[in-house]
Protein backbone atom coordinates (compact mmCIF):
# COMPACT_ATOMS: atom_id res chain seq x y z
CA UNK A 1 10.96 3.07 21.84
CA UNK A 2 14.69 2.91 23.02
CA UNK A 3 14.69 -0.49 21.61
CA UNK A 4 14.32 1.04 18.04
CA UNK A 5 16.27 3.86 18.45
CA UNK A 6 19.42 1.77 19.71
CA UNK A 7 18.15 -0.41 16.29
CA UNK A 8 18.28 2.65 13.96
CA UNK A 9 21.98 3.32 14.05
CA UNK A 10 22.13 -0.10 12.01
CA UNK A 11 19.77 1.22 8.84
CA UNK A 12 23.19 1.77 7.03
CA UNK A 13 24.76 -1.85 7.24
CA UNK A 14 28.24 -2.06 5.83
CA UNK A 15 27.85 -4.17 2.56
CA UNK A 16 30.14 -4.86 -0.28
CA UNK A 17 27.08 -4.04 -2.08
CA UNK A 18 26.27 -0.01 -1.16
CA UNK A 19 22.83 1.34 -1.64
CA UNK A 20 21.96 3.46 -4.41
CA UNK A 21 22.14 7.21 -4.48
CA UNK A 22 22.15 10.09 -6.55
CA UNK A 23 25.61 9.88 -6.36
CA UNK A 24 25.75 7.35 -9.17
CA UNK A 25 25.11 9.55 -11.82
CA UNK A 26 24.31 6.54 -14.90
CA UNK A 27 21.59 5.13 -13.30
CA UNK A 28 17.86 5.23 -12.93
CA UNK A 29 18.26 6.19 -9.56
CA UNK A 30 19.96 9.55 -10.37
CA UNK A 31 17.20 10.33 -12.80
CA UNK A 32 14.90 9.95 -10.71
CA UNK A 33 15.63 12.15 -8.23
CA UNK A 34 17.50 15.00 -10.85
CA UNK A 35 13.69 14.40 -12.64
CA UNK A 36 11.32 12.34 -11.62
CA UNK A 37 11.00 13.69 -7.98
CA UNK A 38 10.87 17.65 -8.52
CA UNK A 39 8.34 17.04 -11.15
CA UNK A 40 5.86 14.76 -8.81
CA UNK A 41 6.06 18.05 -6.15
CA UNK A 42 5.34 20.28 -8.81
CA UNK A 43 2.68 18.95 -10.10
CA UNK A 44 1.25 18.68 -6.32
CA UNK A 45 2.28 21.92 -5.92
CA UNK A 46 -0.32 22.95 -9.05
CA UNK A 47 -2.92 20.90 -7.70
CA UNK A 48 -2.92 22.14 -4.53
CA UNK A 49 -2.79 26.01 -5.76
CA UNK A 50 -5.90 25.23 -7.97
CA UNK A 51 -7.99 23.73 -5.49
CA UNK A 52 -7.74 27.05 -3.50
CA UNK A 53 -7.97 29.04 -6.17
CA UNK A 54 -11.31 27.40 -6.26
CA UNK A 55 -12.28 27.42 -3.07
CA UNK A 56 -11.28 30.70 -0.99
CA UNK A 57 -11.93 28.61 2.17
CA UNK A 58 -8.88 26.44 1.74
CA UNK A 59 -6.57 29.64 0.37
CA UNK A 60 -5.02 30.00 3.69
CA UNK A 61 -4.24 26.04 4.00
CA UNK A 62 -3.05 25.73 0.04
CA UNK A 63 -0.81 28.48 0.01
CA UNK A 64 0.62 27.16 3.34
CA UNK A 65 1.08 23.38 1.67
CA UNK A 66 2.46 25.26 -1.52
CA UNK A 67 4.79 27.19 0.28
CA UNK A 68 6.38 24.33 2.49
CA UNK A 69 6.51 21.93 -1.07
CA UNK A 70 8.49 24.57 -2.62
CA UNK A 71 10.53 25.04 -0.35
CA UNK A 72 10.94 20.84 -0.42
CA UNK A 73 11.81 20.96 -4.10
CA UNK A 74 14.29 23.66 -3.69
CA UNK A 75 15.82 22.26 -1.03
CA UNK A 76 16.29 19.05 -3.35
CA UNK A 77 17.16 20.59 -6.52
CA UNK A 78 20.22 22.42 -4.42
CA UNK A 79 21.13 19.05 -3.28
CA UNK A 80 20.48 20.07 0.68
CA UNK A 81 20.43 18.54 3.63
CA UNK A 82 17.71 16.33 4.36
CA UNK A 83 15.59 18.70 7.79
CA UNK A 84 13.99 16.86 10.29
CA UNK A 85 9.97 16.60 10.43
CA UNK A 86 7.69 19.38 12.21
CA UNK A 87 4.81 18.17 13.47
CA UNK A 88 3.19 15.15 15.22
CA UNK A 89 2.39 11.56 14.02
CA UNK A 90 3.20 8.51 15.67
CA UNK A 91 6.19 7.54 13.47
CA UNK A 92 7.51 11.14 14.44
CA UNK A 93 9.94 10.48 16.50
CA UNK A 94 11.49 7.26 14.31
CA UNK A 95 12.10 9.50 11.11
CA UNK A 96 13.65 12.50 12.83
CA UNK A 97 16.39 10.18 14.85
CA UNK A 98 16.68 7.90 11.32
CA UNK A 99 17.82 11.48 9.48
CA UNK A 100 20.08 12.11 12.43
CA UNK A 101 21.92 8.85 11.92
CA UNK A 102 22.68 9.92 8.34
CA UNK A 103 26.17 10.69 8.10
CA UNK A 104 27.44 14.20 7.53
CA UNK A 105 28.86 13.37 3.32
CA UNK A 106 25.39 10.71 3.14
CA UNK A 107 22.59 13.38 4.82
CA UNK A 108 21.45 15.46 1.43
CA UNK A 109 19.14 14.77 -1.41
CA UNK A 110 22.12 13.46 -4.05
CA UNK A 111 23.97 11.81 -1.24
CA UNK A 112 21.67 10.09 1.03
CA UNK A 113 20.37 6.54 0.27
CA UNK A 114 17.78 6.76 -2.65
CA UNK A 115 15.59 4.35 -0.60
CA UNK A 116 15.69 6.70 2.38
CA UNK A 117 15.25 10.23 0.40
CA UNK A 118 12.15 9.06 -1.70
CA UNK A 119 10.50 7.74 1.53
CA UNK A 120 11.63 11.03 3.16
CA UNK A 121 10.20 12.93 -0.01
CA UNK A 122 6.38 11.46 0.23
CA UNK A 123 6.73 11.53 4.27
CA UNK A 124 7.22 14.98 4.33
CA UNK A 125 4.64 15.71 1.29
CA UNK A 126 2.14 13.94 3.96
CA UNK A 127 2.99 16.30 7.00
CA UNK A 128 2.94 19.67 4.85
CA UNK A 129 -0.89 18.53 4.68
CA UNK A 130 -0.99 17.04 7.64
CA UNK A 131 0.07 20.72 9.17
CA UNK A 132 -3.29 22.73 7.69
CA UNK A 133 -6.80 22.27 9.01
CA UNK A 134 -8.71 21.50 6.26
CA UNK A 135 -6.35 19.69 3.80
CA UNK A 136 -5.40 16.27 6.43
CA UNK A 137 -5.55 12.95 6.01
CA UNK A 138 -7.89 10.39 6.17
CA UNK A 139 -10.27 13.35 4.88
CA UNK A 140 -8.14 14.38 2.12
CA UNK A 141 -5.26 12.52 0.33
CA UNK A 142 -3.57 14.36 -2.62
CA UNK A 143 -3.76 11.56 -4.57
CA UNK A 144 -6.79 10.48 -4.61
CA UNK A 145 -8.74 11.74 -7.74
CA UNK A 146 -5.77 10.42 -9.76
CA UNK A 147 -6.18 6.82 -8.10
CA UNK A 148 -9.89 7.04 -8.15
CA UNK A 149 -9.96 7.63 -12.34
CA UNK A 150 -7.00 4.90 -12.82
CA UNK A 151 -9.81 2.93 -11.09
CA UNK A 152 -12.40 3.79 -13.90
CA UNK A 153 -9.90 3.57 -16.50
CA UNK A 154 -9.41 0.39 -15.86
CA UNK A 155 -12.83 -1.27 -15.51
CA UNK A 156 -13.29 -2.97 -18.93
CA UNK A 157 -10.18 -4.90 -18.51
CA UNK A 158 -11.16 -5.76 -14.57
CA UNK A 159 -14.85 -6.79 -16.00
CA UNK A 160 -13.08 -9.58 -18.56
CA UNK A 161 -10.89 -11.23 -15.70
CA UNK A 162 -14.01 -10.68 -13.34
CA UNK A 163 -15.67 -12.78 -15.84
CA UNK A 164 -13.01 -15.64 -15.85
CA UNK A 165 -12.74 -15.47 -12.63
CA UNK A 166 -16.22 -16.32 -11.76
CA UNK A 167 -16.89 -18.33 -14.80
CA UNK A 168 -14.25 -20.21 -15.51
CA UNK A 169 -12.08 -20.84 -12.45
CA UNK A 170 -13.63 -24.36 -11.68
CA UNK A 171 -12.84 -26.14 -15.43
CA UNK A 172 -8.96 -25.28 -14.51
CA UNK A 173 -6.60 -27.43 -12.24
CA UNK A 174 -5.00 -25.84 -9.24
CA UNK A 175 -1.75 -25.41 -10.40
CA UNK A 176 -2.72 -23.79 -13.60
CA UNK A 177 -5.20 -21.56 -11.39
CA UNK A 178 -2.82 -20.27 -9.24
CA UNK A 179 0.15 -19.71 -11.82
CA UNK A 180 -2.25 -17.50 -13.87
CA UNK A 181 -3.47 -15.36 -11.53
CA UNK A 182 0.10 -14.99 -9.65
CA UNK A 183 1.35 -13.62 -13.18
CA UNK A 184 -1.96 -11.48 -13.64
CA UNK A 185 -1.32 -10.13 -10.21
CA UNK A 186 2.56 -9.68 -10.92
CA UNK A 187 1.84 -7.68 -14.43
CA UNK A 188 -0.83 -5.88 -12.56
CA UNK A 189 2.36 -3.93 -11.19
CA UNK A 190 2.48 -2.36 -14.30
CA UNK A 191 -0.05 0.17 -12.96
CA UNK A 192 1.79 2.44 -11.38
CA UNK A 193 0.54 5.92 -12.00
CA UNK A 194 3.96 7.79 -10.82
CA UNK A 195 5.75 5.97 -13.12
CA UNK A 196 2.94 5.65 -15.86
CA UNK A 197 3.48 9.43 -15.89
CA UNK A 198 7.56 9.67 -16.43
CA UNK A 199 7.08 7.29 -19.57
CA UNK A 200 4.17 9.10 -20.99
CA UNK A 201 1.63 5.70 -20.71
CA UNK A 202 -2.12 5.47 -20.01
CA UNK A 203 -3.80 2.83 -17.73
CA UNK A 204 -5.13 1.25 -21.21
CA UNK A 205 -0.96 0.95 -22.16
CA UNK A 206 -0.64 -1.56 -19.13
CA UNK A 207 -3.81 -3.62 -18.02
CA UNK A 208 -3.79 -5.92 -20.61
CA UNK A 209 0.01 -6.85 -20.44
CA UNK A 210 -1.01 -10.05 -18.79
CA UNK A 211 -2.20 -11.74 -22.02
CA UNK A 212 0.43 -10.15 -23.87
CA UNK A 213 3.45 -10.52 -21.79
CA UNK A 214 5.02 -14.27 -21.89
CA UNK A 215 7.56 -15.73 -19.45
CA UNK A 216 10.27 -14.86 -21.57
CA UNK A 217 10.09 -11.04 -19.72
CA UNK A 218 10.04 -12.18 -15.90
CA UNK A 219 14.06 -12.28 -15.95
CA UNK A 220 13.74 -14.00 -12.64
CA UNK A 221 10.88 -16.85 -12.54
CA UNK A 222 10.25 -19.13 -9.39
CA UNK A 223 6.92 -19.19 -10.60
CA UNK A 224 6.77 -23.30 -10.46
CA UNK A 225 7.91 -23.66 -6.85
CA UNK A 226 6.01 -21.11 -5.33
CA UNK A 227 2.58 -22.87 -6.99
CA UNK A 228 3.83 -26.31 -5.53
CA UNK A 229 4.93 -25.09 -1.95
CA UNK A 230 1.56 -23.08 -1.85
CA UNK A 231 -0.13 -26.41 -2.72
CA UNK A 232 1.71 -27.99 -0.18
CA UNK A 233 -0.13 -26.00 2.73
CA UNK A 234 -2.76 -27.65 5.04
CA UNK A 235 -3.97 -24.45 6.09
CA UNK A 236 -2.86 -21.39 7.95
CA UNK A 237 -3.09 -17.63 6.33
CA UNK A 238 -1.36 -16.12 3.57
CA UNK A 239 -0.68 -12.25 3.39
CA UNK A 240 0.02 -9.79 0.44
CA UNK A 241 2.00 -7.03 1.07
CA UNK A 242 0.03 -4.40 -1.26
CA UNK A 243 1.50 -1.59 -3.50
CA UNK A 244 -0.53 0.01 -6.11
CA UNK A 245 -4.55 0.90 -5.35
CA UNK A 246 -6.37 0.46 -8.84
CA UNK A 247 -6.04 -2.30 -11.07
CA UNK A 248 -3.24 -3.87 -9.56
CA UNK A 249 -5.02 -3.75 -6.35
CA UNK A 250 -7.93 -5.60 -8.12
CA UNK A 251 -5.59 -8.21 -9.67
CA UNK A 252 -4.21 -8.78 -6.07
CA UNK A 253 -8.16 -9.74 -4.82
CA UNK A 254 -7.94 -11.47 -7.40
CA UNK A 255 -5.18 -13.84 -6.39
CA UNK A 256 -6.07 -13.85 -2.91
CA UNK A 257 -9.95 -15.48 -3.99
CA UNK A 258 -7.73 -17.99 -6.02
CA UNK A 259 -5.51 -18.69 -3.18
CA UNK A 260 -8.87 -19.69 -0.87
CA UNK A 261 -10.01 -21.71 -3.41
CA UNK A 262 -7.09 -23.58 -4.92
CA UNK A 263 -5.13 -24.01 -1.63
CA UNK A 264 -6.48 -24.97 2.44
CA UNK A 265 -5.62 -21.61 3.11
CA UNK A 266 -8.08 -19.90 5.54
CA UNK A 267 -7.52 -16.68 5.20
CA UNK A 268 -5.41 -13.98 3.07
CA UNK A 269 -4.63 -11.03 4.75
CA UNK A 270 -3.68 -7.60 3.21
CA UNK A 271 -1.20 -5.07 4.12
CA UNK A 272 -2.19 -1.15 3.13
CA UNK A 273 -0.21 1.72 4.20
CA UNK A 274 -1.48 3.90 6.73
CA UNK A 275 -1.00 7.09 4.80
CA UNK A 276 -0.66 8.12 1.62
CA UNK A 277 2.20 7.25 -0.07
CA UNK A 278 4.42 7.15 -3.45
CA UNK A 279 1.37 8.59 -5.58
CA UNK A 280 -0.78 5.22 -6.16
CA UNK A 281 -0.31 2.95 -2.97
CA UNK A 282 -3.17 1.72 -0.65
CA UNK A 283 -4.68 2.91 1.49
CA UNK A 284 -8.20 1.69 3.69
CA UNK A 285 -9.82 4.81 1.79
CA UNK A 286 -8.68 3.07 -1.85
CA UNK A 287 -9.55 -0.68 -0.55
CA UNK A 288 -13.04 0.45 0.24
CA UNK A 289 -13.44 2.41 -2.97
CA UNK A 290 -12.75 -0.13 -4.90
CA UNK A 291 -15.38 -2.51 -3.13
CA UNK A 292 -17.56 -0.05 -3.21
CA UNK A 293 -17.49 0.35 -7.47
CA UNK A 294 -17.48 -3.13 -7.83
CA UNK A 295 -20.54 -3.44 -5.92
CA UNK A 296 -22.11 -0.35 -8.36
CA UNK A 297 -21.04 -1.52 -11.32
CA UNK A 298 -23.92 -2.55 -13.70
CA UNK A 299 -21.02 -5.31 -14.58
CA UNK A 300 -22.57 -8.05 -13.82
CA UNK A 301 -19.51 -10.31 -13.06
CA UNK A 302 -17.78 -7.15 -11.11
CA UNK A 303 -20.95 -6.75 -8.95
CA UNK A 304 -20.81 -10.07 -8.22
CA UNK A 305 -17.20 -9.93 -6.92
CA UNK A 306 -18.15 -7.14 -4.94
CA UNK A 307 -20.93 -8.62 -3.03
CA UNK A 308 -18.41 -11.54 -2.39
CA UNK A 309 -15.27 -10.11 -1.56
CA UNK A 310 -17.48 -7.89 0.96
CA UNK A 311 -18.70 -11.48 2.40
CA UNK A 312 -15.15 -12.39 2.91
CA UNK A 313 -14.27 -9.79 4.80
CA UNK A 314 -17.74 -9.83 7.02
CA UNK A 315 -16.70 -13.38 7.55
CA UNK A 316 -12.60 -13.17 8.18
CA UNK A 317 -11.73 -15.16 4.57
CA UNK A 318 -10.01 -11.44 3.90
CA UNK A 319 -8.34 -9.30 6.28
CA UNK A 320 -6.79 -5.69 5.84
CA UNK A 321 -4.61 -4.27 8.72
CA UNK A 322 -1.48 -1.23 8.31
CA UNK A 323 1.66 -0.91 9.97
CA UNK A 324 4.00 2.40 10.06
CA UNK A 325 6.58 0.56 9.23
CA UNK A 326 5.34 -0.27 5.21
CA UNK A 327 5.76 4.21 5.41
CA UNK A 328 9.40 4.10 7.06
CA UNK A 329 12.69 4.23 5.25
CA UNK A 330 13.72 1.33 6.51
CA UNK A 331 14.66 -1.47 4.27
CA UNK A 332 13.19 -4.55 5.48
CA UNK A 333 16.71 -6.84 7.00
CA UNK A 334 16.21 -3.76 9.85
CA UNK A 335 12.56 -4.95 10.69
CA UNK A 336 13.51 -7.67 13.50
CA UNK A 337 15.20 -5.09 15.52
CA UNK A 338 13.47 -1.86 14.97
CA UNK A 339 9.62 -3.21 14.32
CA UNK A 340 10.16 -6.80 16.73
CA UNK A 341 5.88 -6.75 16.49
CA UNK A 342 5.40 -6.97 12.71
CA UNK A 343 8.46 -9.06 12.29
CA UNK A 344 7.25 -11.65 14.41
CA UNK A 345 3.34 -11.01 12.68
CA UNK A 346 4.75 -11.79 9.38
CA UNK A 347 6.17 -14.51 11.07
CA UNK A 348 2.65 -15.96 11.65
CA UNK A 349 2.04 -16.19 8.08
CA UNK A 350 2.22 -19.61 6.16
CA UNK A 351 3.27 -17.19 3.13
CA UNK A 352 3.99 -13.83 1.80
CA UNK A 353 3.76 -11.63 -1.23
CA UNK A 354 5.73 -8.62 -1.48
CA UNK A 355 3.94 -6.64 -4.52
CA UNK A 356 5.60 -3.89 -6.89
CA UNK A 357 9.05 -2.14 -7.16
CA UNK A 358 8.88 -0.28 -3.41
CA UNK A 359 9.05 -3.40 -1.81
CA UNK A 360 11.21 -5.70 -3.45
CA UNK A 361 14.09 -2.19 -3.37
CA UNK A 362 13.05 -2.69 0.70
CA UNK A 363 14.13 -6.56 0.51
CA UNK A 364 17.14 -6.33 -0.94
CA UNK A 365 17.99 -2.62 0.98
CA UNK A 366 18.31 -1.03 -2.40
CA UNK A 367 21.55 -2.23 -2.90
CA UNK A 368 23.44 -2.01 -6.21
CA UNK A 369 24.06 -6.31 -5.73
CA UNK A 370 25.56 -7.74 -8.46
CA UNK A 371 22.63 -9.26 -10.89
CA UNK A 372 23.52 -12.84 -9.79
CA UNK A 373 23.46 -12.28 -6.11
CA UNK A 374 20.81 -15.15 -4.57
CA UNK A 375 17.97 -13.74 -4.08
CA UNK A 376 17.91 -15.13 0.13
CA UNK A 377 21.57 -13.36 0.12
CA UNK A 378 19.86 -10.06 -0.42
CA UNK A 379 17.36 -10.53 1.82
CA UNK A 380 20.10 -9.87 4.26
CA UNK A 381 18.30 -12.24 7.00
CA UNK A 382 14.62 -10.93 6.23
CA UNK A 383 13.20 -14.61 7.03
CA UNK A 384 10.23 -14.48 8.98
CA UNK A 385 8.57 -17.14 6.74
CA UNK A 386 8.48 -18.40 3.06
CA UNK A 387 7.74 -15.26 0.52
CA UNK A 388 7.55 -14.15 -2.58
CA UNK A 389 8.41 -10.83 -4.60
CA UNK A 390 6.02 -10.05 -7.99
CA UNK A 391 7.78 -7.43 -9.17
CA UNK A 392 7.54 -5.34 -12.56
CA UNK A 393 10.87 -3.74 -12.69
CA UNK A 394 10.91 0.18 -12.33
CA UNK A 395 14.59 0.84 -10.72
CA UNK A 396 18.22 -0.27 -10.50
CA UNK A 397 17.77 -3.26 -7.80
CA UNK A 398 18.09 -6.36 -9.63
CA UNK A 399 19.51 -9.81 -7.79
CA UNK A 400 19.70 -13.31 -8.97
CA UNK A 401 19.07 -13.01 -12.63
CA UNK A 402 21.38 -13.76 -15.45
CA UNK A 403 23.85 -10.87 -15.51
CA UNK A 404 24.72 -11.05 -19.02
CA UNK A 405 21.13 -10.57 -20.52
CA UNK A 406 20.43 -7.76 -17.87
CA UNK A 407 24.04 -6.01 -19.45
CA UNK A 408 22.27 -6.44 -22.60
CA UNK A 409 18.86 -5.34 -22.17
CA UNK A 410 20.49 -1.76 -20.35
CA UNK A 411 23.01 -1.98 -23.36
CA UNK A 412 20.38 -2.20 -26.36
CA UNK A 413 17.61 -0.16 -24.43
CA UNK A 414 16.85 3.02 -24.35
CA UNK A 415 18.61 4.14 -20.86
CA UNK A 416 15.11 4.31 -18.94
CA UNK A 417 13.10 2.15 -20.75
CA UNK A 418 13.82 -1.45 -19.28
CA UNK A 419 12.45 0.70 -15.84
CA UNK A 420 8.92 1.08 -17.32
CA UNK A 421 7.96 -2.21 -16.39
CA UNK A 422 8.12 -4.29 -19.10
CA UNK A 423 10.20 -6.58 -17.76
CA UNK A 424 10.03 -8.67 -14.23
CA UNK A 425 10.99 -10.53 -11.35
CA UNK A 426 8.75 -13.72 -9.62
CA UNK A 427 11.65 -13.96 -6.35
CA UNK A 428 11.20 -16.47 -3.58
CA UNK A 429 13.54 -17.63 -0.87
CA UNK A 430 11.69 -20.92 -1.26
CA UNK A 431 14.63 -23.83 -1.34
């Protein structure tokens, strides 16, 4: 533990590049937290106050949840210092001497790292539940009915690649195999439910944007050399660093049953968070859902997957695990020093995904890096082995893409709507 605290005082590395806040007043990133961010507590807030209006067993916890959320959403709105964390968890003592390290003109909700406040926002959502009796997690999570119908939304779409997938994967070469479902697992990130919500778009909007999207909207595309380098591999285990539960979870089991049978790869491991976190992301309880309605479906091709995807894990072909450290503010140039263990996991790995928006803002720290910074630059010496980022675009962070067409697209768009996802990023520090 001393290790990582003596690590933490590093979080804020000097850069020429600084990290986003809500200081910067024309960007996404201001928006989002002026907007976006009260909105998502409020609407918790609602949920929350229903559910024991409901229920007169869970009035004491509700109203005790309500009343430390509104408190959280004043406290932003007001533009206050970020409090330290009541409670217990394991990553307890980590946040509350990260927020001490803030300085005093960088510690409140405008001022603070927009990487660091958003974590701090869903973080401290979590222990306001966490604090009640009946309302914790793994039993309850917030989110969870809204995941679980994204889910259901979604199933006609799932059932056609399911279909594909079983039926049609052998007639294709490798390299086709793999670039198709790497782009129907990068589009995938599309189906994010927080920011489905801010643009006013249903599930339906989203799950087919892999057959209509072409390559002309990844602004970034390494596409061709992360096919051949995965190719390349004479075994060994790939992981995916997950984001979104859903479809773009189901997209992602996707790629990793085309990864065992395109490549020598053993194994494909996948990273969930160990709480919930940022509305949509996995969890075990969402993984296991999902298996579990593929297995029910009446879908013949979905059952199917079901019944095989649950062999792959019985047998060690798949893999989940967690880490705290996918739930800590941390960009991820700070892991080596402050989480030594995963670093040097992930350094086990023949090769890595990083899925969605969340993560990629973690590899490059959430810097405002000038569009045609190289993407290994902003990794800021986050090398524990060859990676990749699939990445629908949903915030400011944008590195090694042509800066003149980004200038354009934020020029000719609406001001939020190149962060909807329409367009994206395929990043690799492969040579």
């Amino acid at each position: 533990m001393e290790s990582i605290m003596n690590s933490v005082a590093g979080y804020f590395k000097s850069s020429e590049s600084p990290q986003l806040c809500g200081r910067h007043t024309d960007t996404f990133c201001f928006r989002s937290i002026r907007d976006r961010h009260p909105v998502t507590i409020t609407k918790i807030i609602d949920r929350t106050f229903k559910m024991g209006c409901s229920n007169p067993d869970l009035e004491k916890d509700t109203k005790s949840v309500a009343a430390k959320l509104s408190r959280l959403k004043n406290r932003l709105q007001t533009d206050k210092e970020l409090e330290l964390l009541e409670g217990e968890g394991a990553d307890m003592e980590i946040w509350n001497h990260a927020i001490k390290q803030l300085k005093p003109n960088s510690n409140t909700w405008f001022s603070a790292p927009w990487l660091f406040i958003e974590c701090y926002m869903y973080r401290a959502i979590h222990q306001a539940f966490q604090a009640t009796t009946s309302l914790t997690y793994p039993d309850y999570d917030t989110f969870r009915e809204e995941k679980c119908k994204g889910l259901e939304d979604s199933l006609n779409n799932m059932s056609k690649i399911a279909a594909l997938l079983i039926n049609q994967t052998s007639d294709k070469p490798p390299d086709k195999l793999l670039a198709d479902f790497i782009k129907l697992s990068l589009w995938g990130n599309r189906a994010d439910l927080s920011i489905l919500k801010y643009f006013d778009l249903e599930i339906s909007d989203v799950t087919d944007a892999a057959e209509k999207d072409g390559d002309e909207m990844i602004l970034c595309n390494h596409l061709d050399k992360v096919v051949r380098y995965l190719l390349g591999l004479q075994g060994g285990q790939v992981g995916i660093i997950l984001d979104n539960s859903g479809y773009e979870l189901f997209g992602d089991m996707c790629l990793a049953e085309v990864v065992l049978r395109a490549t020598k790869v053993s194994s494909v491991t996948l990273h969930m968070k160990s709480l919930p976190w940022f509305g949509s992301d996995v969890t075990d309880y969402d993984l296991n859902f999902l298996l579990d309605s593929l297995k029910g479906s009446q879908d013949a091709a979905l059952a199917e997957l079901g019944n095989m995807w649950e062999s792959r894990f019985k047998n060690r072909q798949f893999i989940k695990t967690d880490h705290m450290y996918w739930t800590s503010p941390y960009g991820f140039c700070e892991m080596k020093s402050v989480s030594p263990d995963l670093y040097s996991e992930l350094g086990n790995y023949e090769f890595l995904f990083f899925k969605g928006d969340l993560n990629y803002r973690k590899l490059v720290n959430d810097r405002s890096w000038p569009y045609d910074t190289r993407f290994g630059v902003a990794l800021e010496g986050f090398n524990p082995t060859k990676l990749c980022a699939l990445r629908t675009i949903k915030s400011d962070s944008i590195v090694e893409c042509d800066a003149t067409r980004i200038e354009k697209i934020l020029e000719d768009e609406n001001k939020d709507k190149p962060f909807c996802g329409a367009y994206a990023l395929i990043s690799s520090n492969i040579a």
